[in-house]
Protein backbone atom coordinates (compact mmCIF):
# COMPACT_ATOMS: atom_id res chain seq x y z
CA UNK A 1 77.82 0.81 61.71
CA UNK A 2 80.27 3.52 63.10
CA UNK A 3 78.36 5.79 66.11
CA UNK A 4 80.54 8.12 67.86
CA UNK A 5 80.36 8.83 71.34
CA UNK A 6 79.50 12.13 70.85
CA UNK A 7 76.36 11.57 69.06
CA UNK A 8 74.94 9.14 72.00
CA UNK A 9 76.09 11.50 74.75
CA UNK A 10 74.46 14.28 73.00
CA UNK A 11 77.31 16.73 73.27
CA UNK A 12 79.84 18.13 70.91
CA UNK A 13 83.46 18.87 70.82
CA UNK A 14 82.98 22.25 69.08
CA UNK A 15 81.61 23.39 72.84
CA UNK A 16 83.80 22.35 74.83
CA UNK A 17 86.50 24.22 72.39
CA UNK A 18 84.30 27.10 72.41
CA UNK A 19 84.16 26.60 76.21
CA UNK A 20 88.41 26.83 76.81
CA UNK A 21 88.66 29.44 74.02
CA UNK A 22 86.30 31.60 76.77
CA UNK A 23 88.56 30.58 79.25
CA UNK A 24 91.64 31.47 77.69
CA UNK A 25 90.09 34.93 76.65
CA UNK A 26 89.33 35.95 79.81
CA UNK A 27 92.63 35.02 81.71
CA UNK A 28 94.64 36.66 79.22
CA UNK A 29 92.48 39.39 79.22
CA UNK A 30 93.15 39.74 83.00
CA UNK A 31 96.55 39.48 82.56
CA UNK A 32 96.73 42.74 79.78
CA UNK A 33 94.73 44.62 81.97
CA UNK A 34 97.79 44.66 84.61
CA UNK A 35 95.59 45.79 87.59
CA UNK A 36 97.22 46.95 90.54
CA UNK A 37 96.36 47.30 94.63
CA UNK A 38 96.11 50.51 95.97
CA UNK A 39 99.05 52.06 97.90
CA UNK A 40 98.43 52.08 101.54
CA UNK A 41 98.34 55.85 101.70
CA UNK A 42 95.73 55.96 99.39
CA UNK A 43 93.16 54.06 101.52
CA UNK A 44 91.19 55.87 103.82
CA UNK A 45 89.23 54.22 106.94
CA UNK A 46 86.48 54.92 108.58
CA UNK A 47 88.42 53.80 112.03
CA UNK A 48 90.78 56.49 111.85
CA UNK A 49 87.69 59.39 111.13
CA UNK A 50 87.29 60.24 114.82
């Protein structure tokens, strides 16, 4: 009588795949995107308004 751990815990390994592969998407998404800060001159204040 072979019972996985798996089965008793109630939890798969196809989730926690599916779970890094969402992971993984998103960083490298993040990463293609190749966002950048603002220059300095670009950003305006309200302090300096007057």
């Amino acid at each position: 009588m072979t019972v996985s751990y798996n089965r008793i815990a109630g939890q798969s390994v196809e989730r926690l795949a599916a779970l890094s592969d969402g992971v993984f998407a998103v960083a490298m998404t993040l990463l293609v995107l190749d966002l950048r800060v603002p220059a300095m001159e670009a950003v305006h204040s309200e302090h300096g308004t007057r």
